[in-house]
PDB file of N, CA and C in Angstrom:
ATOM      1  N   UNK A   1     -77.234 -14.297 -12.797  1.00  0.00           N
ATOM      2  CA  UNK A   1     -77.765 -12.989 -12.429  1.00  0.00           C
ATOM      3  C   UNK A   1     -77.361 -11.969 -13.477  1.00  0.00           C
ATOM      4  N   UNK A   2     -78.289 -10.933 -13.704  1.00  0.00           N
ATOM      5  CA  UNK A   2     -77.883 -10.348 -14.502  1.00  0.00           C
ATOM      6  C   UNK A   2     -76.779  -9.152 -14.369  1.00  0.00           C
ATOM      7  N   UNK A   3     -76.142  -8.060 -14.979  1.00  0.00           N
ATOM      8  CA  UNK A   3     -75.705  -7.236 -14.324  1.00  0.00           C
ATOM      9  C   UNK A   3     -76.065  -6.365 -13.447  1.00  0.00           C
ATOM     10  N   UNK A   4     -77.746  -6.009 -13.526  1.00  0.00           N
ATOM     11  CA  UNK A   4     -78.115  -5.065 -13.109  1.00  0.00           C
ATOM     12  C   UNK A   4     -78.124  -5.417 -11.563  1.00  0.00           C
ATOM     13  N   UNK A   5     -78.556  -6.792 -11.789  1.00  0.00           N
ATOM     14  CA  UNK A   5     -79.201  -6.970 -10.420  1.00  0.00           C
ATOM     15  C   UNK A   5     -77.874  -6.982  -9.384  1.00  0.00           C
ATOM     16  N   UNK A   6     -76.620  -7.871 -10.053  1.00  0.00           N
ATOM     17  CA  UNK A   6     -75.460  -7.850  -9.687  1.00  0.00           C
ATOM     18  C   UNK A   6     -74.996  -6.082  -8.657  1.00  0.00           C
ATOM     19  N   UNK A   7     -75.306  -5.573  -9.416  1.00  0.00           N
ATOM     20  CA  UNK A   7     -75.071  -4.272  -8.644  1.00  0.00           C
ATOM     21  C   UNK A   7     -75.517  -3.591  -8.070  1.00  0.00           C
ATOM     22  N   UNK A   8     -77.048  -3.818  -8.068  1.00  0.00           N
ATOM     23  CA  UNK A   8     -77.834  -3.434  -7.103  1.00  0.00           C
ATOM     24  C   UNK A   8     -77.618  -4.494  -5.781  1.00  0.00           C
ATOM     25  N   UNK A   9     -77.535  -5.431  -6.083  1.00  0.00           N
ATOM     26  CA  UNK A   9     -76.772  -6.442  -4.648  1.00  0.00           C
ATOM     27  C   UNK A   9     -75.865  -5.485  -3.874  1.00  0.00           C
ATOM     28  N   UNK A  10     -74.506  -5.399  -4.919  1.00  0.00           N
ATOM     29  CA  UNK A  10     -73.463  -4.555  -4.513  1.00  0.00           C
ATOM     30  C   UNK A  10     -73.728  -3.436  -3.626  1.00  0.00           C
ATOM     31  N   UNK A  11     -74.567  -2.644  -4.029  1.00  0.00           N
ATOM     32  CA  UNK A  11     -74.606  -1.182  -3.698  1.00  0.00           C
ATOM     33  C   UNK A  11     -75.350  -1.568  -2.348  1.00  0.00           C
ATOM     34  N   UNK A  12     -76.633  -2.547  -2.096  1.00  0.00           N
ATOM     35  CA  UNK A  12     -76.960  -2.793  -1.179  1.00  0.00           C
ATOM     36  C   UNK A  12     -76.023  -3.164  -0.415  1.00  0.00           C
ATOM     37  N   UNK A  13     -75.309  -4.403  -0.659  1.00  0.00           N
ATOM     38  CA  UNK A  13     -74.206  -4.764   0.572  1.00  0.00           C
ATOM     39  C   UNK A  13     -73.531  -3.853   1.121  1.00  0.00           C
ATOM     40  N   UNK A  14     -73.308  -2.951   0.547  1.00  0.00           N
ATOM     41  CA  UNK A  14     -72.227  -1.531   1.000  1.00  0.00           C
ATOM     42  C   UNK A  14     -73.149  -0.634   1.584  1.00  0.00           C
ATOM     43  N   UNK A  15     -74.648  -0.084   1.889  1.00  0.00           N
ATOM     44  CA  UNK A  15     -74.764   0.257   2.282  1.00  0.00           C
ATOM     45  C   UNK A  15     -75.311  -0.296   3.616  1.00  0.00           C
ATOM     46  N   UNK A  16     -75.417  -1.666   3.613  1.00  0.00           N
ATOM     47  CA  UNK A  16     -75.926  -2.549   5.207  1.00  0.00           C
ATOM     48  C   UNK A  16     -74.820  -2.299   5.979  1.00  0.00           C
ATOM     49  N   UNK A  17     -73.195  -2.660   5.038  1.00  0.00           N
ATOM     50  CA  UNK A  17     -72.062  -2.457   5.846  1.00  0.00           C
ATOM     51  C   UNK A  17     -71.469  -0.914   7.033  1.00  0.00           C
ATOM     52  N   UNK A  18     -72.161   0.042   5.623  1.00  0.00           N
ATOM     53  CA  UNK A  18     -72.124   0.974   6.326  1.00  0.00           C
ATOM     54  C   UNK A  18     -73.253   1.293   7.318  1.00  0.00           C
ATOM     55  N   UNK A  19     -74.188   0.917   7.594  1.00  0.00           N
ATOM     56  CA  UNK A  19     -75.392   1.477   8.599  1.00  0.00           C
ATOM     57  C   UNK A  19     -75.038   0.168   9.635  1.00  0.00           C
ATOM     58  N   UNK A  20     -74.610  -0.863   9.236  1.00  0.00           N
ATOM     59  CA  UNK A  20     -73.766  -1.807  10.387  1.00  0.00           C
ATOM     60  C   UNK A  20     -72.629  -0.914  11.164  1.00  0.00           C
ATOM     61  N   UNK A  21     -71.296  -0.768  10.644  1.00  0.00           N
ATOM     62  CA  UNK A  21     -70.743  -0.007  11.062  1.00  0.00           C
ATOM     63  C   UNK A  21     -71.364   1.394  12.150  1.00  0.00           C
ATOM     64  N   UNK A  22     -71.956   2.434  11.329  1.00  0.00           N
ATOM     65  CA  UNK A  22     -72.548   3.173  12.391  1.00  0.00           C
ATOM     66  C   UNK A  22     -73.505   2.758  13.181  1.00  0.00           C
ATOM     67  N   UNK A  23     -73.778   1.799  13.504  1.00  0.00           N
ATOM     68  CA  UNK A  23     -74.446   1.155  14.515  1.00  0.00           C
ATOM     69  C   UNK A  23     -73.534   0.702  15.909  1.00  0.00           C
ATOM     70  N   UNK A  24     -72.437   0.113  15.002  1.00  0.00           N
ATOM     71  CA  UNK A  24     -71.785  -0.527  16.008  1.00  0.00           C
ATOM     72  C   UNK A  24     -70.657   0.800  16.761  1.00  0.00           C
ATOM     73  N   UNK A  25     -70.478   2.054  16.297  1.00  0.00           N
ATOM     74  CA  UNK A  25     -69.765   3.317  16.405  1.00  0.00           C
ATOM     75  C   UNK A  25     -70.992   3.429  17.660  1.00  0.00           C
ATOM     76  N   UNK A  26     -71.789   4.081  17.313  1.00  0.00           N
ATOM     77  CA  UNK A  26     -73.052   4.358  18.662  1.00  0.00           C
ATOM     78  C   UNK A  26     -73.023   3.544  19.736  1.00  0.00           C
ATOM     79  N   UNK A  27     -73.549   2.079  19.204  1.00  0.00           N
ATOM     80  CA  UNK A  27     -73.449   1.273  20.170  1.00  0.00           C
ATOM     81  C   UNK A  27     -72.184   1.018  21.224  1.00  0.00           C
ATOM     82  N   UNK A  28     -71.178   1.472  20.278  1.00  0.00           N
ATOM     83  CA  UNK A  28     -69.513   1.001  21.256  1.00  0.00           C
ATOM     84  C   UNK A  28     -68.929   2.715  22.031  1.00  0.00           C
ATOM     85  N   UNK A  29     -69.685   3.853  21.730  1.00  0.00           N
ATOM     86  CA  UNK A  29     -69.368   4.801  22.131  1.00  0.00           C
ATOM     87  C   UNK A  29     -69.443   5.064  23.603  1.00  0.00           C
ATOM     88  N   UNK A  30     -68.112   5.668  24.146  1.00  0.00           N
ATOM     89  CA  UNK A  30     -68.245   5.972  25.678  1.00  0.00           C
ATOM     90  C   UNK A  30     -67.983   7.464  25.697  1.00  0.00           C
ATOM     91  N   UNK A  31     -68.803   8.409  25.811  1.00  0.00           N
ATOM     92  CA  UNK A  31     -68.852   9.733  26.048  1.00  0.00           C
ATOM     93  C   UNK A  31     -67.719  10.383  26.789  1.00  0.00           C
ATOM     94  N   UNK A  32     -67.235   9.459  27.990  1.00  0.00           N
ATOM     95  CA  UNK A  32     -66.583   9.825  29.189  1.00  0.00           C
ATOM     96  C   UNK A  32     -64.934   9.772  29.069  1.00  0.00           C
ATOM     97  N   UNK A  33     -64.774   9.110  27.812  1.00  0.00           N
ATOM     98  CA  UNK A  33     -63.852   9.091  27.569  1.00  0.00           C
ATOM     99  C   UNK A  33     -63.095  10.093  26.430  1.00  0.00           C
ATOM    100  N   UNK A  34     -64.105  11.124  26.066  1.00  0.00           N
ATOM    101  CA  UNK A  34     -64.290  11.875  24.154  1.00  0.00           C
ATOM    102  C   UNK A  34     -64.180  13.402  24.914  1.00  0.00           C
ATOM    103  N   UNK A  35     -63.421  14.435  25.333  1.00  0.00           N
ATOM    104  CA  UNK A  35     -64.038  15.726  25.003  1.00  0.00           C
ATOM    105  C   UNK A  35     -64.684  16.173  23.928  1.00  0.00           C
ATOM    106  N   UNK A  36     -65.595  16.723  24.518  1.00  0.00           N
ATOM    107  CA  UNK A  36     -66.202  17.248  23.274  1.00  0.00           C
ATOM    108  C   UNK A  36     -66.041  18.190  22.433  1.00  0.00           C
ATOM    109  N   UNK A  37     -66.906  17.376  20.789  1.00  0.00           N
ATOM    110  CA  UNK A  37     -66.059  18.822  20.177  1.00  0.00           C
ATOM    111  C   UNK A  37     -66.288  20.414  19.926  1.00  0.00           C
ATOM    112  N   UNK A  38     -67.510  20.984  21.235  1.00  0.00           N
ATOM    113  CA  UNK A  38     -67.852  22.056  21.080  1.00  0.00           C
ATOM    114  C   UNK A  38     -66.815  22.521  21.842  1.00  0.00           C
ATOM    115  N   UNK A  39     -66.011  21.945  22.469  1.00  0.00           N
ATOM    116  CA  UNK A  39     -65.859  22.748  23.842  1.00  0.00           C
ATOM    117  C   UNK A  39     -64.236  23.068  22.975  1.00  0.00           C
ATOM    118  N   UNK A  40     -63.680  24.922  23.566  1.00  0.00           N
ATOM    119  CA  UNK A  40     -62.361  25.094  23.155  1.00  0.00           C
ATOM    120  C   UNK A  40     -62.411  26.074  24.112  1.00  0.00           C
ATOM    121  N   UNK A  41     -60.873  25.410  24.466  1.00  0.00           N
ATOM    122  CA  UNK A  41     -60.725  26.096  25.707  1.00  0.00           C
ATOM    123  C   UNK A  41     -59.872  27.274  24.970  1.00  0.00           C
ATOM    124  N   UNK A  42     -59.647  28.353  25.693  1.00  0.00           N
ATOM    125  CA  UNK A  42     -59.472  29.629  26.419  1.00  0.00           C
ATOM    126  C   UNK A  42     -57.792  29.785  25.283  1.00  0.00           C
ATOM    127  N   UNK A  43     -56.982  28.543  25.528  1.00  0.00           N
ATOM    128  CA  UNK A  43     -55.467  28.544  25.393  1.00  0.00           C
ATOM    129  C   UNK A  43     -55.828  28.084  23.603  1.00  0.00           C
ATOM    130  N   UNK A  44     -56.899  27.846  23.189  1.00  0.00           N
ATOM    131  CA  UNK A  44     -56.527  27.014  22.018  1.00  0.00           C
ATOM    132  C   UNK A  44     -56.860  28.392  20.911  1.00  0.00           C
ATOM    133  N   UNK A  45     -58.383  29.210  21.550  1.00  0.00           N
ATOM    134  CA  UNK A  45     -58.932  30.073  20.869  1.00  0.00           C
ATOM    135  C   UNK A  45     -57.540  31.038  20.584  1.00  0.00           C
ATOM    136  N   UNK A  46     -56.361  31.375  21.660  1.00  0.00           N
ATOM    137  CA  UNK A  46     -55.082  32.021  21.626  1.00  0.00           C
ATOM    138  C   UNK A  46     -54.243  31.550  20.854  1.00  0.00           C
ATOM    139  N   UNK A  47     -53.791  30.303  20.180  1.00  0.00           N
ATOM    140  CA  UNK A  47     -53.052  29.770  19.889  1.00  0.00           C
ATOM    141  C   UNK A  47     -53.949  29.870  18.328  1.00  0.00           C
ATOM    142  N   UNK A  48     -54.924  30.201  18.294  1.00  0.00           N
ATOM    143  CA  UNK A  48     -55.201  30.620  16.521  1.00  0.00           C
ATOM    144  C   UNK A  48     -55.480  32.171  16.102  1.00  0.00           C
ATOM    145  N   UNK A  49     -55.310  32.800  16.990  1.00  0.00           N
ATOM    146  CA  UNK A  49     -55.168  33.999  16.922  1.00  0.00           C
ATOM    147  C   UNK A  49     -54.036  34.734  16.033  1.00  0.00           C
TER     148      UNK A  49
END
């Protein structure tokens, strides 16, 4: 193989890995367990004051 192609392999494998990965982040996510990160409570907005 040549180099080029060599690294275009590469760059592909790394990006399947990564869109694998965020697949499996979505897929394995439980909401119920995450506050969310809009929410700030009352004591935190005080504590950066």
């Amino acid at each position: 193989m040549s180099p080029v192609k060599l690294t275009l392999l590469g760059v592909a494998a790394a990006i399947a890995v990564m869109v694998g990965s965020f697949i499996w982040f979505v897929a394995t996510w439980d909401a119920s367990k995450e506050e969310p990160i809009t929410y700030i409570s009352h004591t935190t907005l005080r504590g950066l004051a």
